[in-house]
Protein backbone atom coordinates (compact mmCIF):
# COMPACT_ATOMS: atom_id res chain seq x y z
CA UNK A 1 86.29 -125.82 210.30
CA UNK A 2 83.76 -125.38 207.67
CA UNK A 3 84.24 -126.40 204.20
CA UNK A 4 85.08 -124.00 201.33
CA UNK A 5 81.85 -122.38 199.62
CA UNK A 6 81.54 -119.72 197.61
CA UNK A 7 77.69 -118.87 198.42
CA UNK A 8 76.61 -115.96 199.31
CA UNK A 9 75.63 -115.03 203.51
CA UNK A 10 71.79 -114.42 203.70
CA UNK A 11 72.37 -110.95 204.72
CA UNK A 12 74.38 -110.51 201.25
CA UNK A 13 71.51 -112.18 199.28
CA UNK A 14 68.82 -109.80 200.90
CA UNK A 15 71.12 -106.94 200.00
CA UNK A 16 71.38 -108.15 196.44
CA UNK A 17 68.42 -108.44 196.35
CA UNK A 18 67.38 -105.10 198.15
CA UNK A 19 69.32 -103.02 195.43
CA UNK A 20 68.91 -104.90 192.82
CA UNK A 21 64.41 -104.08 193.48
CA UNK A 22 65.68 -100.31 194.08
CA UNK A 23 67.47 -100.51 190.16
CA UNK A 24 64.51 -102.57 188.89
CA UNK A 25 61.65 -100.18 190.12
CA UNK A 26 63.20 -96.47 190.79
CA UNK A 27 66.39 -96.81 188.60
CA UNK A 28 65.22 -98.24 185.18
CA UNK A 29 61.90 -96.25 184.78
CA UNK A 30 63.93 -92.94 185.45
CA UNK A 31 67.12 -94.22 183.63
CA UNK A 32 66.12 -92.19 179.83
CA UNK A 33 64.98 -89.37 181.30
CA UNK A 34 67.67 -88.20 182.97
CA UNK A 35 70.53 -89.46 180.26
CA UNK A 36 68.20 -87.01 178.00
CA UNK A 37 68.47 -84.20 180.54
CA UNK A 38 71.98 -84.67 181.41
CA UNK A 39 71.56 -83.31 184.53
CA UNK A 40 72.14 -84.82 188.12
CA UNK A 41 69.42 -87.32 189.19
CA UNK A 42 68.67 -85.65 192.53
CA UNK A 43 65.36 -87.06 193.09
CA UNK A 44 66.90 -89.87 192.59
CA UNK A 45 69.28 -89.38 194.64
CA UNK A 46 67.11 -88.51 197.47
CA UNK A 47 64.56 -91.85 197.44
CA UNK A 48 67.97 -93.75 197.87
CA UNK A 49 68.98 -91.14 200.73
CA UNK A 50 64.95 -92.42 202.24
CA UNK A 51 65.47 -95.99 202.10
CA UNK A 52 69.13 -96.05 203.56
CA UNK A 53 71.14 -97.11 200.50
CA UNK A 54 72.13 -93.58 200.01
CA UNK A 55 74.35 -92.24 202.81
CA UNK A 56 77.05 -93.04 205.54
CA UNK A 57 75.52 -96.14 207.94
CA UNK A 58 74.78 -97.95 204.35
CA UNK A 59 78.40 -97.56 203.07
CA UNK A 60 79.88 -98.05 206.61
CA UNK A 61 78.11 -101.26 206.39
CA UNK A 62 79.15 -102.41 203.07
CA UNK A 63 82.54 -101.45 203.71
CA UNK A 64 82.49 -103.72 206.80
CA UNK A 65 81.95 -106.85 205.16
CA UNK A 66 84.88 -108.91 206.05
CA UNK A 67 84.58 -110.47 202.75
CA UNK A 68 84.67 -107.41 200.78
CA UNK A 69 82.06 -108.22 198.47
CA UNK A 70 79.10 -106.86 199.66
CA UNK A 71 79.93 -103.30 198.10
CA UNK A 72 80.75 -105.27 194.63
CA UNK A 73 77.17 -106.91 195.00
CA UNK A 74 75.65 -103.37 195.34
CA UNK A 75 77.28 -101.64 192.20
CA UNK A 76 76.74 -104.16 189.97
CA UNK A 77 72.66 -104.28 190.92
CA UNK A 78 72.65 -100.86 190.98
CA UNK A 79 74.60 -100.42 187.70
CA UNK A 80 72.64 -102.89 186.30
CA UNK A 81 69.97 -100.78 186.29
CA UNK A 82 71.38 -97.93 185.10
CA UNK A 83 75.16 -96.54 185.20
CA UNK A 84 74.83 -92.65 184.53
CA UNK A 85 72.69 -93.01 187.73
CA UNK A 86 74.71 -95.29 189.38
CA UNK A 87 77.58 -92.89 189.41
CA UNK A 88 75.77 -90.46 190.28
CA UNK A 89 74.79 -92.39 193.34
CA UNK A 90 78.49 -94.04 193.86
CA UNK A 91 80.40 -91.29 192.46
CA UNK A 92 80.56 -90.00 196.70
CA UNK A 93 81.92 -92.91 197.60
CA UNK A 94 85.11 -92.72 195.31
CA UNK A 95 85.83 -89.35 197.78
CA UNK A 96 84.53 -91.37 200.86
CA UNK A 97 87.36 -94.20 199.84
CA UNK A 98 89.91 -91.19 199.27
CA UNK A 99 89.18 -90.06 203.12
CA UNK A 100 89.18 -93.67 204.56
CA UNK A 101 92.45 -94.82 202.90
CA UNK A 102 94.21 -91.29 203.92
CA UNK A 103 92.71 -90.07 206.90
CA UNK A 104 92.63 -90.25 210.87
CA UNK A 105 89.37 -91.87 212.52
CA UNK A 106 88.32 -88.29 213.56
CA UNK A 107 88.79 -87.13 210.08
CA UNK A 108 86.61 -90.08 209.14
CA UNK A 109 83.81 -89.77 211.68
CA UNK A 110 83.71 -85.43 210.48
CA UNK A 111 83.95 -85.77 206.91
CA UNK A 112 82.18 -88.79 205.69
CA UNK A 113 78.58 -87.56 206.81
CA UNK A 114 79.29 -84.11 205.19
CA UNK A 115 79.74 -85.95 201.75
CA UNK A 116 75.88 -87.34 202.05
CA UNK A 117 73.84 -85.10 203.95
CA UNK A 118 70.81 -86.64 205.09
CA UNK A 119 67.80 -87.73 202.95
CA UNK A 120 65.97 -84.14 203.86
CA UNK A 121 68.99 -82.45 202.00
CA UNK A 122 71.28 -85.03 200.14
CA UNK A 123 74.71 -84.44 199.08
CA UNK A 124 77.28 -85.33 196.93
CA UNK A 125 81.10 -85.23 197.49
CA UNK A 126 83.97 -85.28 194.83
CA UNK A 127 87.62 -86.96 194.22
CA UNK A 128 90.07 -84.46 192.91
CA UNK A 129 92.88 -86.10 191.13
CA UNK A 130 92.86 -86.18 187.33
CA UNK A 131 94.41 -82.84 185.55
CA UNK A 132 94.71 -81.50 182.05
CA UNK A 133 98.11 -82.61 182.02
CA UNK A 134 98.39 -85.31 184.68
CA UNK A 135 95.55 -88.29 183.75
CA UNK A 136 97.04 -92.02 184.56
CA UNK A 137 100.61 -90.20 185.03
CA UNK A 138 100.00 -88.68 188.88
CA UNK A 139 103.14 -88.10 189.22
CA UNK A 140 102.93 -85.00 186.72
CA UNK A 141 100.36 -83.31 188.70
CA UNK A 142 100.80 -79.03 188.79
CA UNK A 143 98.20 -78.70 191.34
CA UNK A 144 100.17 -77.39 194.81
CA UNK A 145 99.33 -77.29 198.23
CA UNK A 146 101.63 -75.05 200.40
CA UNK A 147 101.65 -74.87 204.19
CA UNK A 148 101.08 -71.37 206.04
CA UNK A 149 102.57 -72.00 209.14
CA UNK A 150 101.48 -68.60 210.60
CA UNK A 151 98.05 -69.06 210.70
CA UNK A 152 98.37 -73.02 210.31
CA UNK A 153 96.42 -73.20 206.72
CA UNK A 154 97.34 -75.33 203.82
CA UNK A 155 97.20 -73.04 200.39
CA UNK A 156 95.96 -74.84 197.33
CA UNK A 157 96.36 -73.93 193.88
CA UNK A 158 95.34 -75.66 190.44
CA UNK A 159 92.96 -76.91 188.18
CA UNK A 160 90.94 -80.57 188.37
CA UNK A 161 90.19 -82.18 185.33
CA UNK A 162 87.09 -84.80 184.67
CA UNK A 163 85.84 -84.58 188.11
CA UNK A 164 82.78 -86.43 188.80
CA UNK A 165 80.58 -84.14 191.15
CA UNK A 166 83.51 -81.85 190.53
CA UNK A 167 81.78 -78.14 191.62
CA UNK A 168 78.64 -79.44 192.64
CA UNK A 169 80.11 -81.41 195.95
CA UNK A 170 79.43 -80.68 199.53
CA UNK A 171 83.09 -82.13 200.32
CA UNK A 172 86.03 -81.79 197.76
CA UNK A 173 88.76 -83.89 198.63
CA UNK A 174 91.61 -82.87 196.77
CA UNK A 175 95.23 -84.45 196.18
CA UNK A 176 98.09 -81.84 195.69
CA UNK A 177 101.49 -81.69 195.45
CA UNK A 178 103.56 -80.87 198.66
CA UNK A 179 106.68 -81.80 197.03
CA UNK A 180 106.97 -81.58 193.55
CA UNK A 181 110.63 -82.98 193.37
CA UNK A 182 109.15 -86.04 194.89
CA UNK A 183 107.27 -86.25 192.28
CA UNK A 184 104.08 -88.92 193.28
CA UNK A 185 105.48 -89.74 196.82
CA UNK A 186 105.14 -85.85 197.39
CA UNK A 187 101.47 -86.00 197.15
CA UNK A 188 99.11 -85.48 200.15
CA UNK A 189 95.17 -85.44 199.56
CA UNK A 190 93.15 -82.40 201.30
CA UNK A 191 89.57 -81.41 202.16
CA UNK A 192 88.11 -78.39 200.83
CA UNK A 193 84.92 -77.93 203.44
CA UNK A 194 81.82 -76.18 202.31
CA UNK A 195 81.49 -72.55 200.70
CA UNK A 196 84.93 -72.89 201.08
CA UNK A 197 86.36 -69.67 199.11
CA UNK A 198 88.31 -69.15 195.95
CA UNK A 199 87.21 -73.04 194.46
CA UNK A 200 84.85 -73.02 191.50
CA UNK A 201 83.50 -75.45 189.16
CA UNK A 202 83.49 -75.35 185.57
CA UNK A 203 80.11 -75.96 183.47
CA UNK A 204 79.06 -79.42 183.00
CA UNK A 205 80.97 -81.60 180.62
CA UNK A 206 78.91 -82.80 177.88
CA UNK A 207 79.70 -86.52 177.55
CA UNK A 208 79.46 -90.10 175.21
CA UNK A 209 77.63 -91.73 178.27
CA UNK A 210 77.00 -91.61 181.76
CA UNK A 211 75.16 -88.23 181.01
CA UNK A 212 73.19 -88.36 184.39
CA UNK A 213 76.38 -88.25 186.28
CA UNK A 214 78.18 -84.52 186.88
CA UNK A 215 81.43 -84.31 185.23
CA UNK A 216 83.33 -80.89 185.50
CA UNK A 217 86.46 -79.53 185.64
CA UNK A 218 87.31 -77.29 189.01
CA UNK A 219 89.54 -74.14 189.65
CA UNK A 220 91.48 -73.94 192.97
CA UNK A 221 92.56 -70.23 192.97
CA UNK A 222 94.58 -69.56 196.52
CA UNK A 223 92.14 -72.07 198.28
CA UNK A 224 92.80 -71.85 201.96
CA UNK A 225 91.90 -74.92 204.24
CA UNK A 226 92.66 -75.36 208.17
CA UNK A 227 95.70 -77.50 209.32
CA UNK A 228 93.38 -80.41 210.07
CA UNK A 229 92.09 -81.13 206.83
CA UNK A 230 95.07 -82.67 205.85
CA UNK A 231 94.38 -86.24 205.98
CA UNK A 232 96.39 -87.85 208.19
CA UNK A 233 97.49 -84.67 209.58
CA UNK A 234 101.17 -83.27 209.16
CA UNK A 235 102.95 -85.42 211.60
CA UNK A 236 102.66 -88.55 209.21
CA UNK A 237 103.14 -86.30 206.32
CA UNK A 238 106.32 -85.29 207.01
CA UNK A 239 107.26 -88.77 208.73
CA UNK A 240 106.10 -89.88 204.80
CA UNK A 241 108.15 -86.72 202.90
CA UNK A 242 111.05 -87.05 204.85
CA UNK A 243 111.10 -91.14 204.26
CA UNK A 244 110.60 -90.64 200.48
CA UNK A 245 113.47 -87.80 200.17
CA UNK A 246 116.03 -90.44 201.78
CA UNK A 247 114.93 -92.86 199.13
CA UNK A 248 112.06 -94.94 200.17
CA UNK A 249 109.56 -96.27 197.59
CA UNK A 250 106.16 -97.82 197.82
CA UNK A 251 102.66 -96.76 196.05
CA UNK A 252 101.04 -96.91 199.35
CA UNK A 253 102.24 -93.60 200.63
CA UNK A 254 100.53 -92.09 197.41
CA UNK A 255 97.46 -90.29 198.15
CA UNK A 256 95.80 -91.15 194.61
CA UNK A 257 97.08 -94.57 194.08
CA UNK A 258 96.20 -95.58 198.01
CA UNK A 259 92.73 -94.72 196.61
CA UNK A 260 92.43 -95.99 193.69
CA UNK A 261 93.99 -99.65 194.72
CA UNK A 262 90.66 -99.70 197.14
CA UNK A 263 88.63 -98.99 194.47
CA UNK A 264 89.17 -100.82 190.95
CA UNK A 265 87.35 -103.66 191.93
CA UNK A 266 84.54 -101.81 192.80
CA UNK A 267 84.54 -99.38 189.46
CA UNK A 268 84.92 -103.15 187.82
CA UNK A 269 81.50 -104.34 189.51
CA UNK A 270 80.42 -101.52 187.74
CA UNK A 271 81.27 -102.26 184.42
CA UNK A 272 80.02 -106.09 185.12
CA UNK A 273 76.29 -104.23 186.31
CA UNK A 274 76.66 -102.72 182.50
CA UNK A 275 77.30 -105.95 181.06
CA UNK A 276 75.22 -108.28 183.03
CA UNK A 277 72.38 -105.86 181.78
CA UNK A 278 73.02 -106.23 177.84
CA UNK A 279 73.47 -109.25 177.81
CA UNK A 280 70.66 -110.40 179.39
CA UNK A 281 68.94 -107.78 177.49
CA UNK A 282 69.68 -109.42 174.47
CA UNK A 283 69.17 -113.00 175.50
CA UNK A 284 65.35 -111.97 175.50
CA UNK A 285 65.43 -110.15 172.67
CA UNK A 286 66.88 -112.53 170.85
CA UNK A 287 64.20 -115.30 172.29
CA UNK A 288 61.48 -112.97 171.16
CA UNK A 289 62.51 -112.06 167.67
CA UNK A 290 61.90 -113.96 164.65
CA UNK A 291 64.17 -114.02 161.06
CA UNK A 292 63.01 -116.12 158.71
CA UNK A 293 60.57 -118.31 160.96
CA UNK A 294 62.14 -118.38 164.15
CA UNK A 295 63.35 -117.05 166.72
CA UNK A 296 67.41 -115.73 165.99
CA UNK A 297 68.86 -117.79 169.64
CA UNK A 298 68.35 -120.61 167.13
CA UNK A 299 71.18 -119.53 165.50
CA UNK A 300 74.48 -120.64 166.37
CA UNK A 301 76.06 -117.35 165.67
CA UNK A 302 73.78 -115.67 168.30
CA UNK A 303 73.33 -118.45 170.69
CA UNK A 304 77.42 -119.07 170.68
CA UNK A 305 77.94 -115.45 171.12
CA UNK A 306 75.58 -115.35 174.21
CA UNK A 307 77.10 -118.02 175.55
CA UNK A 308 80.48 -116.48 175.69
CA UNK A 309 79.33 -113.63 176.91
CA UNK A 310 77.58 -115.30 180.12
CA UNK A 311 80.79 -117.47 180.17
CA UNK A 312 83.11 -113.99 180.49
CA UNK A 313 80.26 -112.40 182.84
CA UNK A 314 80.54 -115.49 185.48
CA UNK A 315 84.24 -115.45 185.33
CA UNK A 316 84.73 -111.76 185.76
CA UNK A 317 82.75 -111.78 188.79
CA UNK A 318 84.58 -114.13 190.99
CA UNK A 319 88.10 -111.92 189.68
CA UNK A 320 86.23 -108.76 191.15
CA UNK A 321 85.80 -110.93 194.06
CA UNK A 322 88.82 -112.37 194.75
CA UNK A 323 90.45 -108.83 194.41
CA UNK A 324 88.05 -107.37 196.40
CA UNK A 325 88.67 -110.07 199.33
CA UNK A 326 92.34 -109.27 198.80
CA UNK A 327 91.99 -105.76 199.54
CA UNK A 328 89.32 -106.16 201.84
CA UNK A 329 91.79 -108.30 204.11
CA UNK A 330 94.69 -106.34 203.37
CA UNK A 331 96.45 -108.99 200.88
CA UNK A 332 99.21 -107.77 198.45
CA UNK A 333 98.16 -107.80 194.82
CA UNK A 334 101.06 -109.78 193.81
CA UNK A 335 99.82 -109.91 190.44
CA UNK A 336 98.11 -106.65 189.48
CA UNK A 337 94.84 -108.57 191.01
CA UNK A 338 92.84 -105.37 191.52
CA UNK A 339 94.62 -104.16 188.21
CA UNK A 340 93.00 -107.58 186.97
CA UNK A 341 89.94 -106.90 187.88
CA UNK A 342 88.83 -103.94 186.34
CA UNK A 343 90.65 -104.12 182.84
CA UNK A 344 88.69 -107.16 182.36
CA UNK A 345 85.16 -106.21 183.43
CA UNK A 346 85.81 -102.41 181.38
CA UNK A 347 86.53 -104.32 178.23
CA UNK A 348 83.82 -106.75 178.38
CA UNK A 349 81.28 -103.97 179.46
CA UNK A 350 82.41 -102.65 176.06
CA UNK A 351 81.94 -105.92 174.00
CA UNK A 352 78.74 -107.18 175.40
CA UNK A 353 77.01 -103.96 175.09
CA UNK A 354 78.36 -103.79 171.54
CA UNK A 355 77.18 -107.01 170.76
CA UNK A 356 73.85 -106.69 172.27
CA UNK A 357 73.34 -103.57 169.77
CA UNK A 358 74.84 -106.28 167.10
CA UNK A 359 72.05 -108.76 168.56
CA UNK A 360 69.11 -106.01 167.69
CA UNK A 361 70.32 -105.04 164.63
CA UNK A 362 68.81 -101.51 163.56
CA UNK A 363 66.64 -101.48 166.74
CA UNK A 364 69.88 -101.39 168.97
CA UNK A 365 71.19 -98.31 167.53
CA UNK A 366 67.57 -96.71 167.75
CA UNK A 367 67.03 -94.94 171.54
CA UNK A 368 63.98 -97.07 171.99
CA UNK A 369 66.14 -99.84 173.08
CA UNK A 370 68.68 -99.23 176.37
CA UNK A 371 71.98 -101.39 174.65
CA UNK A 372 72.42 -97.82 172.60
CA UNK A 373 72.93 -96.29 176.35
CA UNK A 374 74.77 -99.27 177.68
CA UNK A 375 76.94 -98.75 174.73
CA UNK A 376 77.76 -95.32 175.34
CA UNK A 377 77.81 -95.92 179.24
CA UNK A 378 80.39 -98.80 178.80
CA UNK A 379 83.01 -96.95 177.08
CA UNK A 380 84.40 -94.99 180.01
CA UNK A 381 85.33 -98.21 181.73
CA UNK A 382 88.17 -98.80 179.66
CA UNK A 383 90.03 -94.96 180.12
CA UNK A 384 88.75 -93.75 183.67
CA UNK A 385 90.49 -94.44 186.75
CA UNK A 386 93.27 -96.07 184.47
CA UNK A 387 93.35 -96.70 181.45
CA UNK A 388 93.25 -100.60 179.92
CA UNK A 389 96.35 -99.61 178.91
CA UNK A 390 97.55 -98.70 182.37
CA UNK A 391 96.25 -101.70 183.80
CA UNK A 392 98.17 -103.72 181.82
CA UNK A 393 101.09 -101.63 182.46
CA UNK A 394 100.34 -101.93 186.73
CA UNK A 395 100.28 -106.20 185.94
CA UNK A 396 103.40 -106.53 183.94
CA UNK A 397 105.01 -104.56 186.47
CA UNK A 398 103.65 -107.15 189.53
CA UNK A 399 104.48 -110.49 187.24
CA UNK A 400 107.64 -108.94 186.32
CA UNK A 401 109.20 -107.39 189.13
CA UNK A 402 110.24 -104.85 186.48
CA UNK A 403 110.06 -101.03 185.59
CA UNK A 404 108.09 -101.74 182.57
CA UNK A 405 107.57 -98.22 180.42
């Protein structure tokens, strides 16, 4: 049996290195532009969709890494370069990870190409979750998803809140009450195909950061959908329902937390891409620029602050890691692991891009410098998809065994 090593596979160092060229030459030079325009990056968008890191086969294949970390090694290079971009490249794959953790492998092999087009005509796709009223509590979602038997339709009605791609998307998948005195375990996610009638996005929200990324509310107003885009079909819904109204428990048989247990590991790689990038952006910086004859690393209060930083940056990784691995291999976050993972890399995206503005002084808060951007672009990390707040609550719950409110 070979020994224990935590190196990387050659194919995973060629696809670190493959993005990370992609962020470097097509990411970075495009990255001001399009946080000035606030507008979705769809050239962009399509030169990914032309080398194969934008679309189905390059997901599929991250996905399949037994390890799990091959799609953490791909959003941190690729929100290294830039993140407003980067989620507007990943921000599909948050609805891809909604259909693969919900639906059938025909609902799979339908679906997932619809939410990327083809590098002729890309496409996005959009996860429906979040509500005016119903953020990090699900279980106070008003959005409702009846079933016409007669013509075997599912009826949707509601309103989305802070949807990335949200009106813009090819695919909507939406999650929607079928059971409202069930409360979250009455949830069931949907698809909404395209043109579908009677859904409508809002105008673009205008946002702190990640400006290059679409962000809208949408209106479901007596959306009908066919019997088969519930995913996982109605048998195993009402195998689920009827489970749940005798009194079984269990997260996993919730639409949005099924999803978003896949994914907080991956949204943390993103915050570490933010991070990785300002603080290495300051490290030169502060190699370069002279205070009273030389150069400010030679400072302790710099050079200590650095070194923390790099410190928090290596050890944040191999958490995203390990959680990813975990979920990858279908291990039970005993501890809040993927929970773990994702509070810590939010909050130190926000404190290394705040120190690297710190670092430049009056040039960091100028837009000639990107840590302004990073700055802005790290804040989300600590209220989307949880908040650091809720994160904490999710691990206190796993060490505790406890309801903690």
């Amino acid at each position: 049996m070979a020994g224990f090593s935590l190196e990387l596979t050659e194919e995973q160092k060629d696809l670190r290195d493959w993005v990370h060229g992609f962020a470097a030459e097509v990411v970075r030079p495009a990255a001001a532009e399009w946080d000035e325009r606030e507008e979705t990056p769809w050239p962009v968008i399509q030169e990914a969709a032309k080398i194969g890191l934008y679309g189905f086969e390059s997901l599929a294949d991250l996905f399949g890494d037994p390890t799990g970390i091959s799609l953490q090694i791909a959003n941190e290079e690729l929100f290294w370069g830039d993140a407003g971009i980067g989620m507007a490249l990943f921000g599909t794959s948050l609805a891809v990870a909604g259909i693969f953790s919900a639906g059938t492998p025909d609902q799979l092999a339908e679906w997932v190409p619809q939410c990327f087009g083809d590098q002729d005509d890309p496409k996005v796709a959009a996860f429906c979750v979040s509500e005016p009223q119903a953020g990090s509590d699900v279980s106070a979602m008003r959005t409702r998803a009846k079933y016409d038997e007669a013509k075997d339709e599912w009826v949707l009605t509601g309103q989305k809140a802070w949807i990335t791609n949200g009106g813009i998307a090819n695919i909507h998948v939406v999650v929607a009450s079928v059971d409202s005195s069930l409360g979250a375990r009455g949830q069931a996610a949907f698809i909404v195909p395209p043109g579908t009638p009677g859904l409508e996005g809002a105008k673009k929200i205008k946002k702190l950061g990640l400006r290059a990324s679409h962000t809208a509310d949408v209106f479901l107003d007596d959306v009908r959908v066919p019997g088969h885009c519930l995913l996982g079909g109605k048998e195993k819904l009402d195998a689920r329902l009827a489970r749940a109204r005798e009194g079984g428990t269990g997260a996993k048989g919730q639409a949005a937390m099924a999803t978003f247990e896949v994914s907080r590991p991956t949204v943390g790689a993103q915050a570490l891409g933010i991070a990785r990038a300002a603080y290495e952006y300051a490290l030169d910086y502060a190699g370069d620029r002279e205070a009273f004859g030389r150069p400010i690393i030679e400072n302790q209060s710099i050079a200590f602050a650095l070194a923390d930083l790099r410190t928090e940056i290596e050890a944040v990784r191999l958490l995203i890691w390990q959680a990813a691995w975990m979920a990858r291999n279908d291990k039970t976050f005993d501890a809040g692991q993927g929970s773990m993972s994702k509070l810590r890399a939010g909050e130190l995206a926000v404190a290394a891009s705040e120190k690297a503005v710190q670092v430049l002084g009056g040039a960091g808060y100028s837009r000639e410098h990107p840590v302004e951007r990073m700055y802005r672009d790290a804040k989300i990390y600590t209220i989307f998809e949880g908040t650091s707040e809720i994160q904490r609550l999710v691990i206190a719950r796993a060490i505790s065994g406890r309801q903690i409110r």
